[in-house]
N, C-alpha and C. Protein backbone atom coordinates (compact mmCIF):
# COMPACT_ATOMS: atom_id res chain seq x y z
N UNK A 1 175.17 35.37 61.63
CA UNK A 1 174.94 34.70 60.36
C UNK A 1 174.19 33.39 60.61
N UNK A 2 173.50 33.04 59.56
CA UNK A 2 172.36 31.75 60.05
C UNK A 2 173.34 30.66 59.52
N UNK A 3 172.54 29.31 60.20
CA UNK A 3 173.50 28.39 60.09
C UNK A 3 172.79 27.66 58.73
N UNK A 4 174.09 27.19 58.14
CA UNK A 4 173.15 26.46 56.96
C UNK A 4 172.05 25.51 57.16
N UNK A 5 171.38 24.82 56.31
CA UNK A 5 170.15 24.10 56.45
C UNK A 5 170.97 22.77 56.50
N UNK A 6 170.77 21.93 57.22
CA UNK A 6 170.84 20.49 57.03
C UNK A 6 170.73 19.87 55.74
N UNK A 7 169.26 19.75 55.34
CA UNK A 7 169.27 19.63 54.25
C UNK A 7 170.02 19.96 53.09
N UNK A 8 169.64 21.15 52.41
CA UNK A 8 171.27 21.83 51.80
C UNK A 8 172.43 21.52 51.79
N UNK A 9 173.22 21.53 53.05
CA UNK A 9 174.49 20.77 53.28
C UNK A 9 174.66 19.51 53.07
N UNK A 10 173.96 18.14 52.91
CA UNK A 10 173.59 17.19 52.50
C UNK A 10 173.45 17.35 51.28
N UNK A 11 172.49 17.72 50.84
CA UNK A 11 172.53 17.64 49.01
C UNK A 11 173.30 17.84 48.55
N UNK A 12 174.75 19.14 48.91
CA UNK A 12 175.60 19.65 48.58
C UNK A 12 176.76 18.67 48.86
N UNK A 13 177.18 18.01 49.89
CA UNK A 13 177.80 17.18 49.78
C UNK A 13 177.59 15.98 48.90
N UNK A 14 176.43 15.12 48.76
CA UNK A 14 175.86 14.22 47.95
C UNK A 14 176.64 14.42 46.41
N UNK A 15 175.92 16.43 45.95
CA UNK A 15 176.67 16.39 44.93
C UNK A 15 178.05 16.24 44.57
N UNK A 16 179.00 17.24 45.52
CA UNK A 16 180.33 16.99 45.56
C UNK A 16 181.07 15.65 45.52
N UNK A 17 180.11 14.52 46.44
CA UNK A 17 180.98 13.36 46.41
C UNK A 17 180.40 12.53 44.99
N UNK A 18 179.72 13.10 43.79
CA UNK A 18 179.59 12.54 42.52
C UNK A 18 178.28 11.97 42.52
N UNK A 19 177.44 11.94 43.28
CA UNK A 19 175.97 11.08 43.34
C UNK A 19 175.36 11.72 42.14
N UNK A 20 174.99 10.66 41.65
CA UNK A 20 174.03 10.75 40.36
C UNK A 20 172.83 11.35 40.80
N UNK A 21 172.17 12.70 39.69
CA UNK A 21 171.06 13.51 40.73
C UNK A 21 170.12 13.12 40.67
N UNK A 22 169.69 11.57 39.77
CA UNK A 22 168.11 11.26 40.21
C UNK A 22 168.42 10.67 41.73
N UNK A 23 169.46 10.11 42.03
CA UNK A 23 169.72 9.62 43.67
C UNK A 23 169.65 10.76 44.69
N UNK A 24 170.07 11.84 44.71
CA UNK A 24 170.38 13.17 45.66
C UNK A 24 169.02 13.15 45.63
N UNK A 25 168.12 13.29 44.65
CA UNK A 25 166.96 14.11 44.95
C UNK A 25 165.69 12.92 45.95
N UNK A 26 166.26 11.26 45.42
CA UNK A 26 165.90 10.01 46.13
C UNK A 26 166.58 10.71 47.57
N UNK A 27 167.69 10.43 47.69
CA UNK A 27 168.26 10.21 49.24
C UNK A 27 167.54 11.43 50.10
N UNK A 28 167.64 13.08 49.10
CA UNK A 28 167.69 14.05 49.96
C UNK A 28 165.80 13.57 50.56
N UNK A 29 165.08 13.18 49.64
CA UNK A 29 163.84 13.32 50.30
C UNK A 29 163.47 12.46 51.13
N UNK A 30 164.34 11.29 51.21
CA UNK A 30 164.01 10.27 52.09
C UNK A 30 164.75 10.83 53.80
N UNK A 31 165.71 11.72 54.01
CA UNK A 31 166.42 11.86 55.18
C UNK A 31 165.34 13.17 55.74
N UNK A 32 165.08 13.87 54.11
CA UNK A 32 164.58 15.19 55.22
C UNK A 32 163.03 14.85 55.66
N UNK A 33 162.33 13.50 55.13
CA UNK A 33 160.93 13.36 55.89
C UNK A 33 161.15 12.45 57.15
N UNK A 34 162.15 11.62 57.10
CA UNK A 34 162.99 11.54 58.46
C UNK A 34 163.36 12.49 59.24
N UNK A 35 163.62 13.19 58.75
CA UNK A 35 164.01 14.51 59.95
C UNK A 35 162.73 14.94 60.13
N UNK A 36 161.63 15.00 59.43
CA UNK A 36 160.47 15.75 59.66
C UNK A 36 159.74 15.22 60.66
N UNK A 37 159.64 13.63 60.60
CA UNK A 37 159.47 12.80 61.65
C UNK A 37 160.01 12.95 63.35
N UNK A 38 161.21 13.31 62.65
CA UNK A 38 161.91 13.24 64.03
C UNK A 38 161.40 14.48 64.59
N UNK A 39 160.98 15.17 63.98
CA UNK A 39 160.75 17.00 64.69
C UNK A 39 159.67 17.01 65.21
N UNK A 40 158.61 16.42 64.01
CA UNK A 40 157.20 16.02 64.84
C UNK A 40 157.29 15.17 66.17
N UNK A 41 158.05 14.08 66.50
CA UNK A 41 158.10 13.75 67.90
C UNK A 41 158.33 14.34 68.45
N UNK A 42 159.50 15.27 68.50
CA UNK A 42 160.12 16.04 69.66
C UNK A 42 158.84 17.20 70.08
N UNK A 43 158.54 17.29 68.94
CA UNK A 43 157.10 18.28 69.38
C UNK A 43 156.07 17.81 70.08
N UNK A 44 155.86 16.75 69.31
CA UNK A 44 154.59 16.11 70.21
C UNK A 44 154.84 15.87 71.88
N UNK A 45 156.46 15.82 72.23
CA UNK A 45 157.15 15.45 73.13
C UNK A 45 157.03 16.87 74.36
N UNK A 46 156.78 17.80 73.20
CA UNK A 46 156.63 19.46 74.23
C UNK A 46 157.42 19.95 73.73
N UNK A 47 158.60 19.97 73.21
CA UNK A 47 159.38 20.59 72.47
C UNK A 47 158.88 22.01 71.55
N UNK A 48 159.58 23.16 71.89
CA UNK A 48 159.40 23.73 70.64
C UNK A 48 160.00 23.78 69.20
N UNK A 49 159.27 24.28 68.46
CA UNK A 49 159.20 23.95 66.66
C UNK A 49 161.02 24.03 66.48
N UNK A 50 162.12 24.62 66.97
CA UNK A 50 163.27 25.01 66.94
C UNK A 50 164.12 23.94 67.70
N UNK A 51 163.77 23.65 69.15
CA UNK A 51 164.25 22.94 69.65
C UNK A 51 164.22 21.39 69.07
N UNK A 52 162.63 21.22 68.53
CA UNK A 52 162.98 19.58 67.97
C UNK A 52 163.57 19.72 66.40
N UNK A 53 163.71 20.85 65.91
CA UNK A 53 164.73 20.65 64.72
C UNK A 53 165.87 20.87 64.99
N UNK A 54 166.62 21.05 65.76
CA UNK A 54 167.86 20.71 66.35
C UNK A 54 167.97 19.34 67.09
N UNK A 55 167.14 18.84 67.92
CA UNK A 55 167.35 17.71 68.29
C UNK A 55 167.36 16.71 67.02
N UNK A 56 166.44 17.23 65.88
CA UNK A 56 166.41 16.39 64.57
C UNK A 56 167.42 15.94 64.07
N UNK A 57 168.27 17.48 63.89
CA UNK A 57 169.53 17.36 63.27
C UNK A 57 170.59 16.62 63.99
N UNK A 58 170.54 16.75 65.33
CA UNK A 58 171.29 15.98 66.05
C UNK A 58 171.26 14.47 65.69
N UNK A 59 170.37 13.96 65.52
CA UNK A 59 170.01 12.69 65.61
C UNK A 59 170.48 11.87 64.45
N UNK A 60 169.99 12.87 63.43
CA UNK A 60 170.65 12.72 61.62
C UNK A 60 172.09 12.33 61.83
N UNK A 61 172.54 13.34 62.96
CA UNK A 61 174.28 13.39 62.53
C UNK A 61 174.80 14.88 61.78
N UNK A 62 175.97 14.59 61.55
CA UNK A 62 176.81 15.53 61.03
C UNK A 62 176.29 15.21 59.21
N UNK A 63 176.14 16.92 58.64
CA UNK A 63 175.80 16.05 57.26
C UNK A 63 176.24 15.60 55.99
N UNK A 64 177.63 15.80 56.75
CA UNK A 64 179.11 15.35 55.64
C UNK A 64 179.22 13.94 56.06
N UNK A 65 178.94 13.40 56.96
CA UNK A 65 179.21 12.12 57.48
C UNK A 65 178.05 11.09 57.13
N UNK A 66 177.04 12.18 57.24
CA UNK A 66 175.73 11.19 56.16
C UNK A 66 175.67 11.19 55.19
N UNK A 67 176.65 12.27 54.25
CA UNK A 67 176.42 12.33 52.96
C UNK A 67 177.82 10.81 52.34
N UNK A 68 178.55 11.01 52.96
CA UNK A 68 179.62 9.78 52.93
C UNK A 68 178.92 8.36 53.04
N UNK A 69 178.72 8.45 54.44
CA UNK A 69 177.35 6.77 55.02
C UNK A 69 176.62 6.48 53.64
N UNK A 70 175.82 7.57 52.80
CA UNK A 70 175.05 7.41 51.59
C UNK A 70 175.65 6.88 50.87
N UNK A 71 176.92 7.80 50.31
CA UNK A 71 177.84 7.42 48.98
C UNK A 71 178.13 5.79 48.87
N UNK A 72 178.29 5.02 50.61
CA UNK A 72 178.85 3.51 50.48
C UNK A 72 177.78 2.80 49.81
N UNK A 73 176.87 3.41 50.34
CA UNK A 73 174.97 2.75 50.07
C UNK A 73 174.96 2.65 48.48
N UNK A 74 175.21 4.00 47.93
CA UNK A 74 175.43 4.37 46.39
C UNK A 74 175.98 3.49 45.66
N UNK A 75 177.34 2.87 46.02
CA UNK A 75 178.51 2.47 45.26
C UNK A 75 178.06 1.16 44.99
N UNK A 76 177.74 0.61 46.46
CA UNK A 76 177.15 -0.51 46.77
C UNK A 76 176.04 -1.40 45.85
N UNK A 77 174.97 -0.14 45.74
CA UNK A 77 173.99 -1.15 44.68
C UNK A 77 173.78 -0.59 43.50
């Protein structure tokens, strides 16, 4: 069975923990062109297309734990 998307799991948490969805759709696009970033280095690095989106995700974190890190950001301003 495939593993869920990063992304996805993030938005999905975002929603669960109550984020207002003009923010989810703010936060989700700001982490996943960060991750996109991060993939393009690992590539440019020699990496293949798989390997630097796992190192991506690595780097992101867990994405219940970023979707939480967000929510303080949320509450906050």
């Amino acid at each position: 069975m495939r593993e869920p998307d990063f992304i996805d799991q993030l938005r999905h948490e975002l929603v669960k923990l109550g984020c207002p969805a003009k923010q989810v759709r703010r936060l989700v696009r700001e982490v996943a062109e960060h991750r996109e970033d991060l993939k393009q280095a690992g590539m440019a690095e020699g990496l293949s297309e798989a390997e630097a989106e796992s190192r991506a995700n690595s780097r992101l974190g867990n994405p219940v734990d970023l979707a939480n890190d967000l929510m303080v950001t949320v509450r906050h301003s």
